[in-house]
PDB file of N, CA and C in Angstrom:
ATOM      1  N   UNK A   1       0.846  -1.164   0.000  1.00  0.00           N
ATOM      2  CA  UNK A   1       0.000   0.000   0.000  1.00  0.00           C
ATOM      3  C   UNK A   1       0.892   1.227   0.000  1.00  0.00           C
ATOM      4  N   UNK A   2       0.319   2.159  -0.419  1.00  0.00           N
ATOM      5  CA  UNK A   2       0.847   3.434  -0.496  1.00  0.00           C
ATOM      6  C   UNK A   2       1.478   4.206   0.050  1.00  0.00           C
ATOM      7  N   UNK A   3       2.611   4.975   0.410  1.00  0.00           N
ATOM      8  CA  UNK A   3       2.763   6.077   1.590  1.00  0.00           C
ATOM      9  C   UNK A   3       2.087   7.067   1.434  1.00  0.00           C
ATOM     10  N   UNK A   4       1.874   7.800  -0.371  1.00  0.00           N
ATOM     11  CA  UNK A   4       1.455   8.847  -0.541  1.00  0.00           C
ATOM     12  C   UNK A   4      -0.283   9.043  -0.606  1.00  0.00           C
ATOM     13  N   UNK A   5       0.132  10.526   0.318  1.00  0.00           N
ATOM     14  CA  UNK A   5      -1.625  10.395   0.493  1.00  0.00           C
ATOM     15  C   UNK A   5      -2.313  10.749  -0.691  1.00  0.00           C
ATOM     16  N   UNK A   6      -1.743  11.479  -2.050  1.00  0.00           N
ATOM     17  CA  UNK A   6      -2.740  11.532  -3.043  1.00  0.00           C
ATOM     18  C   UNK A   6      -2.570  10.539  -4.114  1.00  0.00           C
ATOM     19  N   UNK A   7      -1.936   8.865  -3.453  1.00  0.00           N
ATOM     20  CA  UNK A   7      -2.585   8.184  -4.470  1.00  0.00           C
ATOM     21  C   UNK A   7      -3.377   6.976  -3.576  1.00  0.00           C
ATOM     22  N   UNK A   8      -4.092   6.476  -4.294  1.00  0.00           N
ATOM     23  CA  UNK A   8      -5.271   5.171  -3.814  1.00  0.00           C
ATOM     24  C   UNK A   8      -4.836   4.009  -3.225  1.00  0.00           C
ATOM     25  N   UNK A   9      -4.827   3.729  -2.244  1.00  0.00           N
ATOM     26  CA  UNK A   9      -3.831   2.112  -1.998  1.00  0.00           C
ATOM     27  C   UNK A   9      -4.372   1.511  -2.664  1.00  0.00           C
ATOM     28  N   UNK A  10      -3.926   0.373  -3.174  1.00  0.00           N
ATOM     29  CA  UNK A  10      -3.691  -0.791  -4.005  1.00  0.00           C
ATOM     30  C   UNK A  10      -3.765  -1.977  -3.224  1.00  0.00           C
ATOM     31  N   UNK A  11      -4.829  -3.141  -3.331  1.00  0.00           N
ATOM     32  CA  UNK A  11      -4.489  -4.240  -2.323  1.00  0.00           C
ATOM     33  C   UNK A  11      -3.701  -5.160  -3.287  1.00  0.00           C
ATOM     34  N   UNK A  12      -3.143  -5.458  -3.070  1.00  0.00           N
ATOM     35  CA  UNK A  12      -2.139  -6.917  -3.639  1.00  0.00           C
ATOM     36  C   UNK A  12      -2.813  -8.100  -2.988  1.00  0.00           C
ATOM     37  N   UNK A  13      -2.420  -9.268  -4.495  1.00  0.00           N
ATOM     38  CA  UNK A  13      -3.005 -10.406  -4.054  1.00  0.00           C
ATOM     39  C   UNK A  13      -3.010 -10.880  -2.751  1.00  0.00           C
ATOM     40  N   UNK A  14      -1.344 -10.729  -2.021  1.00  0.00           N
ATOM     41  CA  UNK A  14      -1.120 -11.013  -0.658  1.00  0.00           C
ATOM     42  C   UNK A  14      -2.331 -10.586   0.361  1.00  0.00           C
ATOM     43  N   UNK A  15      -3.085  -9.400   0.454  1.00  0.00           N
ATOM     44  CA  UNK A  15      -3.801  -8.851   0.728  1.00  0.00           C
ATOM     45  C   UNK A  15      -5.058  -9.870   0.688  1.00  0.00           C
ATOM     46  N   UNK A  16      -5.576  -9.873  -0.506  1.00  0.00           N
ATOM     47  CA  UNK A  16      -6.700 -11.002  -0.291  1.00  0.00           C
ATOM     48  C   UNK A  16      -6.529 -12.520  -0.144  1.00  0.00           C
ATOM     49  N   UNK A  17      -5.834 -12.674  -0.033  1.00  0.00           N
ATOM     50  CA  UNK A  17      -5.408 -14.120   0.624  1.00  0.00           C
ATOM     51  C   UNK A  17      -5.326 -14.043   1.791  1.00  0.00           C
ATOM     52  N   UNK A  18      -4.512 -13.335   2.846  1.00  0.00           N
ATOM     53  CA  UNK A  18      -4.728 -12.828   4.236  1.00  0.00           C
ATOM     54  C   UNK A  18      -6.146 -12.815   4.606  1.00  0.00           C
ATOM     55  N   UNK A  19      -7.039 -12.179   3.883  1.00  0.00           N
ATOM     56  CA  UNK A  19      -8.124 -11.766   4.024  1.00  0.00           C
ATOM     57  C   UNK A  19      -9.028 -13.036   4.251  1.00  0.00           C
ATOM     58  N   UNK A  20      -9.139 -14.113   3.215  1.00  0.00           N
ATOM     59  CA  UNK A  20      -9.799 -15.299   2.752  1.00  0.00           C
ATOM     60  C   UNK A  20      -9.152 -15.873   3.735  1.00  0.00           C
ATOM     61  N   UNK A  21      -7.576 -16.538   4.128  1.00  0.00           N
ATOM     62  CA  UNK A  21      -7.269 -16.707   5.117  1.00  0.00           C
ATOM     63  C   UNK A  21      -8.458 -16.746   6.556  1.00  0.00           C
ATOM     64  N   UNK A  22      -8.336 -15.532   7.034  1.00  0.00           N
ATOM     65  CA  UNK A  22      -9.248 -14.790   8.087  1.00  0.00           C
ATOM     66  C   UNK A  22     -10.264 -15.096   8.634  1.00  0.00           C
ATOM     67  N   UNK A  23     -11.141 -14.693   7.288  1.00  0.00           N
ATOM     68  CA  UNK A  23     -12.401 -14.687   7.080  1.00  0.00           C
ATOM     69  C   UNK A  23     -13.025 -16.205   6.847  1.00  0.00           C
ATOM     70  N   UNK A  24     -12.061 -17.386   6.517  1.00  0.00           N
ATOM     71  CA  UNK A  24     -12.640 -18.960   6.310  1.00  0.00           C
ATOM     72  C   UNK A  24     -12.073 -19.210   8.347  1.00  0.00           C
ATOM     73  N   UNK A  25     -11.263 -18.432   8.515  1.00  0.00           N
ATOM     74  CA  UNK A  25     -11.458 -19.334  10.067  1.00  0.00           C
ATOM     75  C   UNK A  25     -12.248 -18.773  10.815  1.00  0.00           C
ATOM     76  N   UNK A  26     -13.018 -17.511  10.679  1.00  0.00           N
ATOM     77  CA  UNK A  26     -13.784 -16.847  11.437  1.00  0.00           C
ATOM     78  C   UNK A  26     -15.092 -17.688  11.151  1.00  0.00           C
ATOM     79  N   UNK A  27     -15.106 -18.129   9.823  1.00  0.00           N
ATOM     80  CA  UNK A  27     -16.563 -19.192   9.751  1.00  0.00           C
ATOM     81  C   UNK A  27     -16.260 -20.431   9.867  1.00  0.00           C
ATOM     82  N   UNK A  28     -15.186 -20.908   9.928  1.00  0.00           N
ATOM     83  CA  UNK A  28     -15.192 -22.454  10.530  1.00  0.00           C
ATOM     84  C   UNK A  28     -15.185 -22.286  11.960  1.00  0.00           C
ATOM     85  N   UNK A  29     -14.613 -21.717  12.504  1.00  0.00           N
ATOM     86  CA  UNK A  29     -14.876 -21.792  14.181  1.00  0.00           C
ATOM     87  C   UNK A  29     -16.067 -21.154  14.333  1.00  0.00           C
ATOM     88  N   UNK A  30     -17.185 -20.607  13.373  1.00  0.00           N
ATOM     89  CA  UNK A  30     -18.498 -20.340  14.426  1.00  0.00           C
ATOM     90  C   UNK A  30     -19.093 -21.365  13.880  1.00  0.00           C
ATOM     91  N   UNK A  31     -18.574 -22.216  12.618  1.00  0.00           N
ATOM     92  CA  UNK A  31     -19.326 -23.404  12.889  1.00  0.00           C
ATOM     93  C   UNK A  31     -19.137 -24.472  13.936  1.00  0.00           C
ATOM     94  N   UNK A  32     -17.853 -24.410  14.202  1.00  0.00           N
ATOM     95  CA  UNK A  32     -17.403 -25.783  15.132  1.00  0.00           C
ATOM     96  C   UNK A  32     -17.888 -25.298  16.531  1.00  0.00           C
ATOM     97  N   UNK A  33     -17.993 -23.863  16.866  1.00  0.00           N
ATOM     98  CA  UNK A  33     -18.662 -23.721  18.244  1.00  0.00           C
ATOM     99  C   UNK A  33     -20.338 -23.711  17.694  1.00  0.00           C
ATOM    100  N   UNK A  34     -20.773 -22.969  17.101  1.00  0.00           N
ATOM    101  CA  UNK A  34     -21.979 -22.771  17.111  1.00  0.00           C
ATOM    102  C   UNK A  34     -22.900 -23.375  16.138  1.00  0.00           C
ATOM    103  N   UNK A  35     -22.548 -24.210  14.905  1.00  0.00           N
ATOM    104  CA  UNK A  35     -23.085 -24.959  14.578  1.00  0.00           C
ATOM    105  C   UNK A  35     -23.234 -23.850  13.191  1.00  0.00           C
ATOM    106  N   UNK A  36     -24.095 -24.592  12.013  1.00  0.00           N
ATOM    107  CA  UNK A  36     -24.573 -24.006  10.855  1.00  0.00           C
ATOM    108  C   UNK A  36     -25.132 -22.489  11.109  1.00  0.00           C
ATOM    109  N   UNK A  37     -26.296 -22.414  12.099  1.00  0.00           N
ATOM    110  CA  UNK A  37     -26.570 -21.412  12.371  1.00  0.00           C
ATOM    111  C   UNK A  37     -25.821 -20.097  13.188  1.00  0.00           C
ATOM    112  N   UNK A  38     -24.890 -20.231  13.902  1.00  0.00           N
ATOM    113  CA  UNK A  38     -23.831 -19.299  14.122  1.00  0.00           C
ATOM    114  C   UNK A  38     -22.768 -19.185  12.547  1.00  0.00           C
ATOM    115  N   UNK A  39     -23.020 -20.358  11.985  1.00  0.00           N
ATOM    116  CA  UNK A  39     -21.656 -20.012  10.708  1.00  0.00           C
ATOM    117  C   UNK A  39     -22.180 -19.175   9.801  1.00  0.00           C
ATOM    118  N   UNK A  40     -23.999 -19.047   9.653  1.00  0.00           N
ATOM    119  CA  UNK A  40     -24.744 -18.094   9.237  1.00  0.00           C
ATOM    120  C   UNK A  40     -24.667 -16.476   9.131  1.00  0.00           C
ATOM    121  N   UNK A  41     -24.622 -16.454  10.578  1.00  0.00           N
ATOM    122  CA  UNK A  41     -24.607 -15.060  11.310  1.00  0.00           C
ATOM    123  C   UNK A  41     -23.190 -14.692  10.961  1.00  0.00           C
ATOM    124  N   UNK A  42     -22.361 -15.620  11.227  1.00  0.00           N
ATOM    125  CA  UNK A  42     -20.911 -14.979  10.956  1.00  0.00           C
ATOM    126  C   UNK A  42     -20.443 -14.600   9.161  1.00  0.00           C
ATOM    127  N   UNK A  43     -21.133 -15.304   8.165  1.00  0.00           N
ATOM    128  CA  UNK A  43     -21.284 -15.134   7.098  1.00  0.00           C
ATOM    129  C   UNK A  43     -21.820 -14.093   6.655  1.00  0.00           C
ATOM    130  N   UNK A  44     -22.873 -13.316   7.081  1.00  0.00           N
ATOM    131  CA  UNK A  44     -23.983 -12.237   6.552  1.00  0.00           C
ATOM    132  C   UNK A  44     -23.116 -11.146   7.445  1.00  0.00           C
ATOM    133  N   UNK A  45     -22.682 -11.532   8.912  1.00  0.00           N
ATOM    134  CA  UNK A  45     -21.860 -10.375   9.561  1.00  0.00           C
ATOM    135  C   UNK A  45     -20.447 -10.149   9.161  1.00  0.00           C
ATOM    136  N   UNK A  46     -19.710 -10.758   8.458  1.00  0.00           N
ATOM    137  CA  UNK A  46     -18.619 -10.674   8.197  1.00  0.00           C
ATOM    138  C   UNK A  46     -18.144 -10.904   6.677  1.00  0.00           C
ATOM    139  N   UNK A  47     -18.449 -11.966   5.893  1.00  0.00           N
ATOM    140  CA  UNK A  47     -18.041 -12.542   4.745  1.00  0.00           C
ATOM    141  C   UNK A  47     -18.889 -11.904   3.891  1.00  0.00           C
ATOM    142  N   UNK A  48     -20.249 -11.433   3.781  1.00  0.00           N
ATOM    143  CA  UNK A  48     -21.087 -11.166   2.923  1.00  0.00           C
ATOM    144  C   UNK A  48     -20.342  -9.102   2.878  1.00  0.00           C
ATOM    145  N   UNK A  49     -20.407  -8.882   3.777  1.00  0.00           N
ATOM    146  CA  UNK A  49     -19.736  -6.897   3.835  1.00  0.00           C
ATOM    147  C   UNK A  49     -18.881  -6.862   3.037  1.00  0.00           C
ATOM    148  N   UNK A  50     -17.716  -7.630   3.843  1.00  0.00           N
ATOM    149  CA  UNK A  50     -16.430  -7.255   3.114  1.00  0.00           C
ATOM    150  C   UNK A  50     -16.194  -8.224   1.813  1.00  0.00           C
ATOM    151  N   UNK A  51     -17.030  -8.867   1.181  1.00  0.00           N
ATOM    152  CA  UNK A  51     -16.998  -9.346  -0.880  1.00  0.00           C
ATOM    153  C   UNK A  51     -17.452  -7.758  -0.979  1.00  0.00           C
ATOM    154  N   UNK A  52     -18.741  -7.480  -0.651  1.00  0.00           N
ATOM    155  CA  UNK A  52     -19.284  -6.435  -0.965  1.00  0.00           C
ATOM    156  C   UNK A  52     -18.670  -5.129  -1.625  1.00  0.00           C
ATOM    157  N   UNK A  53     -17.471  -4.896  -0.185  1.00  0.00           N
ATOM    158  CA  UNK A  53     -16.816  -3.703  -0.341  1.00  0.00           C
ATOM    159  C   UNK A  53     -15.554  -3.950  -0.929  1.00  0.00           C
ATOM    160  N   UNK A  54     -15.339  -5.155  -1.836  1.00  0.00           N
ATOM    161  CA  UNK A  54     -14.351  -5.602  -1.910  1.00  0.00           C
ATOM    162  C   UNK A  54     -14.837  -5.627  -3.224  1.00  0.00           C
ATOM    163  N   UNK A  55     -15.597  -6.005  -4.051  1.00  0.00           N
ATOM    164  CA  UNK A  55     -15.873  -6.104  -5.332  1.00  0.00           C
ATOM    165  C   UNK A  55     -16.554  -4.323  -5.304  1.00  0.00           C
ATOM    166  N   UNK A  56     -17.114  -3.572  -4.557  1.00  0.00           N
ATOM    167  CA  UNK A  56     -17.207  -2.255  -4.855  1.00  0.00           C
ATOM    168  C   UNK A  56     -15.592  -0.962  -4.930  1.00  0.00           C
ATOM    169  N   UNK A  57     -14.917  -1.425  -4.282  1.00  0.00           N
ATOM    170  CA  UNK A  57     -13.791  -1.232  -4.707  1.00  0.00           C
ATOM    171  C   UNK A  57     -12.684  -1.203  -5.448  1.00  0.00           C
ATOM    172  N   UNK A  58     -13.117  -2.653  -6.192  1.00  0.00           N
ATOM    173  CA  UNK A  58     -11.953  -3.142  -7.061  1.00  0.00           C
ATOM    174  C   UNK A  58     -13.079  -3.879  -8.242  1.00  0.00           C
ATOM    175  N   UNK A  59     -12.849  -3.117  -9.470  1.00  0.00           N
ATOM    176  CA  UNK A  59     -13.907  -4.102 -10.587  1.00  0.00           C
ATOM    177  C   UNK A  59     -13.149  -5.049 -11.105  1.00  0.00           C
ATOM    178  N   UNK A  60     -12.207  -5.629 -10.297  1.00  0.00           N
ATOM    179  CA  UNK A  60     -11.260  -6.588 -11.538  1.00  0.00           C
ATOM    180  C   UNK A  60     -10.930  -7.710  -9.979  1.00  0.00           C
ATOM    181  N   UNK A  61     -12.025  -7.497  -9.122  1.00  0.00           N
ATOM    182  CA  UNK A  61     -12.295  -8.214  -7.723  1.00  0.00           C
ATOM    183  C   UNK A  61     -13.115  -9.852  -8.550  1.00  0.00           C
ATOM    184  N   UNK A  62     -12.172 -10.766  -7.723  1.00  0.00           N
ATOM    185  CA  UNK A  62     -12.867 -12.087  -8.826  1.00  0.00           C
ATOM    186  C   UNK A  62     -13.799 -12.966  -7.514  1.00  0.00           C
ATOM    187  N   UNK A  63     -15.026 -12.336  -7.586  1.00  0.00           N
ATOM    188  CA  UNK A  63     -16.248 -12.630  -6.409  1.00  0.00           C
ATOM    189  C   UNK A  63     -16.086 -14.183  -6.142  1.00  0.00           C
ATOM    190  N   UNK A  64     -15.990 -15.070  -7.479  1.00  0.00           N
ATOM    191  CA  UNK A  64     -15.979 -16.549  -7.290  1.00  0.00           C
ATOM    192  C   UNK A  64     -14.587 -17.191  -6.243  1.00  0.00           C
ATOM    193  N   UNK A  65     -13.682 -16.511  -7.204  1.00  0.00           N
ATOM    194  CA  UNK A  65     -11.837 -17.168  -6.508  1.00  0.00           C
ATOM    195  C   UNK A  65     -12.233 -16.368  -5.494  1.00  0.00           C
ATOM    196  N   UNK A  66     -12.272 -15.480  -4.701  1.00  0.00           N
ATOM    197  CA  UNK A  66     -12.433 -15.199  -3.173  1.00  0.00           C
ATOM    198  C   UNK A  66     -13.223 -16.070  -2.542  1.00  0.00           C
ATOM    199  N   UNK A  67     -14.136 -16.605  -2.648  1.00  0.00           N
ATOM    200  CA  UNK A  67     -15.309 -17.215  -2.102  1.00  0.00           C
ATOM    201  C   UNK A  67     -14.756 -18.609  -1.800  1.00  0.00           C
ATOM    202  N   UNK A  68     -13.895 -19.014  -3.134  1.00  0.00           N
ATOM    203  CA  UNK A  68     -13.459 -20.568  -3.098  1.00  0.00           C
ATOM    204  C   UNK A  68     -12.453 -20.219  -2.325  1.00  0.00           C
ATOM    205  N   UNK A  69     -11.270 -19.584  -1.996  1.00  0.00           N
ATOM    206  CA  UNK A  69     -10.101 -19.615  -1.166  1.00  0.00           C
ATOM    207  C   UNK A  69     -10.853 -19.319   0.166  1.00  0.00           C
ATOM    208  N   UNK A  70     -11.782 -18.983   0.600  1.00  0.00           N
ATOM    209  CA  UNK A  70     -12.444 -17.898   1.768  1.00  0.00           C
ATOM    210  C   UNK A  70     -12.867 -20.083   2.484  1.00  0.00           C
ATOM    211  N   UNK A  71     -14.119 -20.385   1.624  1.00  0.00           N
ATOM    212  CA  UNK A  71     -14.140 -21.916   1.536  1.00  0.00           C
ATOM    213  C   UNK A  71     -13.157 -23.126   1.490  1.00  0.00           C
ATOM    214  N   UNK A  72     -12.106 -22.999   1.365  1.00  0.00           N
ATOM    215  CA  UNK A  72     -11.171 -23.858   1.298  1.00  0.00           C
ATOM    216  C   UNK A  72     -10.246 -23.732   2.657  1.00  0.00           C
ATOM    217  N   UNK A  73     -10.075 -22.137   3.120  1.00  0.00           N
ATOM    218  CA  UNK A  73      -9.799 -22.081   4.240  1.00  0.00           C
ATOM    219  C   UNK A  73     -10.656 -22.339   5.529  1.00  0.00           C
ATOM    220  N   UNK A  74     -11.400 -22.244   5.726  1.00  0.00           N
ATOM    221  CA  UNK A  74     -12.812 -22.678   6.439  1.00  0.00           C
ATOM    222  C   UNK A  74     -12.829 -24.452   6.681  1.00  0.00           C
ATOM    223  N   UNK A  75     -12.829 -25.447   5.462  1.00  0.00           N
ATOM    224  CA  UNK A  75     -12.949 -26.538   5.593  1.00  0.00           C
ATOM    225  C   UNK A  75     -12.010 -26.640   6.529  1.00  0.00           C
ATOM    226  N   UNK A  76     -10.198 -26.346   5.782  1.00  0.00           N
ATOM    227  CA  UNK A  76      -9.324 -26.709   6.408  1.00  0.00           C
ATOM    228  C   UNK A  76      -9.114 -26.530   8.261  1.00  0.00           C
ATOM    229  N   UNK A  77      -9.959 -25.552   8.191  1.00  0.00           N
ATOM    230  CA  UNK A  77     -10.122 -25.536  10.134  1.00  0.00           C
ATOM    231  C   UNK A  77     -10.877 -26.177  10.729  1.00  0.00           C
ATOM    232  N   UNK A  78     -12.122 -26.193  10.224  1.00  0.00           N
ATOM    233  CA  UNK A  78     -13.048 -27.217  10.246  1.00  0.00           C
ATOM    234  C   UNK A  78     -12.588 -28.904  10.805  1.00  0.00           C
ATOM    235  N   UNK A  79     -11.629 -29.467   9.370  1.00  0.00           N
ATOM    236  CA  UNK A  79     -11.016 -30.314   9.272  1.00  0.00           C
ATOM    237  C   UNK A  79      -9.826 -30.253  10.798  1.00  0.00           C
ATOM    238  N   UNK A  80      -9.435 -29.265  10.627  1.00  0.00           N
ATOM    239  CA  UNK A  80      -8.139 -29.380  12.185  1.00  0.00           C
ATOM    240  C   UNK A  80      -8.575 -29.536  13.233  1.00  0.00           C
ATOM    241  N   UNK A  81      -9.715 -29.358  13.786  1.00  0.00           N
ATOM    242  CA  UNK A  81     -10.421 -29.465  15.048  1.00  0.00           C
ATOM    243  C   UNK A  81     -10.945 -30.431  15.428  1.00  0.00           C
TER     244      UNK A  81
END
């Protein structure tokens, strides 16, 4: 990201991978504590905003490959527990 304040930060891939990272263990652990219906709430409160502001930000934002890395990280915690 940027130092200068009159240009736009830039997220780099690293960036959304961190992100998908994050955001798949924040919904595998409200599934493994709270079941489908907490992995719900944590989905519409967390995962559903930030695609949102994430494809409103960036038009070259790929809604599907986020979703599948966001899902792939999620199983994998899922799976560790």
């Amino acid at each position: 990201m940027s130092t200068n304040p009159d240009r736009k930060a830039v997220m780099t891939q690293k960036h959304f991978e961190f992100l998908a990272r994050h955001i798949g263990g924040v919904l595998g652990r409200a599934y493994v504590r709270g079941g489908e219906k907490a992995r719900t709430v944590a989905y519409n409160e967390a995962y559903e905003p930030l695609a949102n502001m994430l494809a409103n930000e960036n038009p070259r934002f790929d809604r599907a490959r986020f979703s599948a890395a966001v899902a792939a990280h999620e199983q994998n915690y899922v799976e560790r527990v």
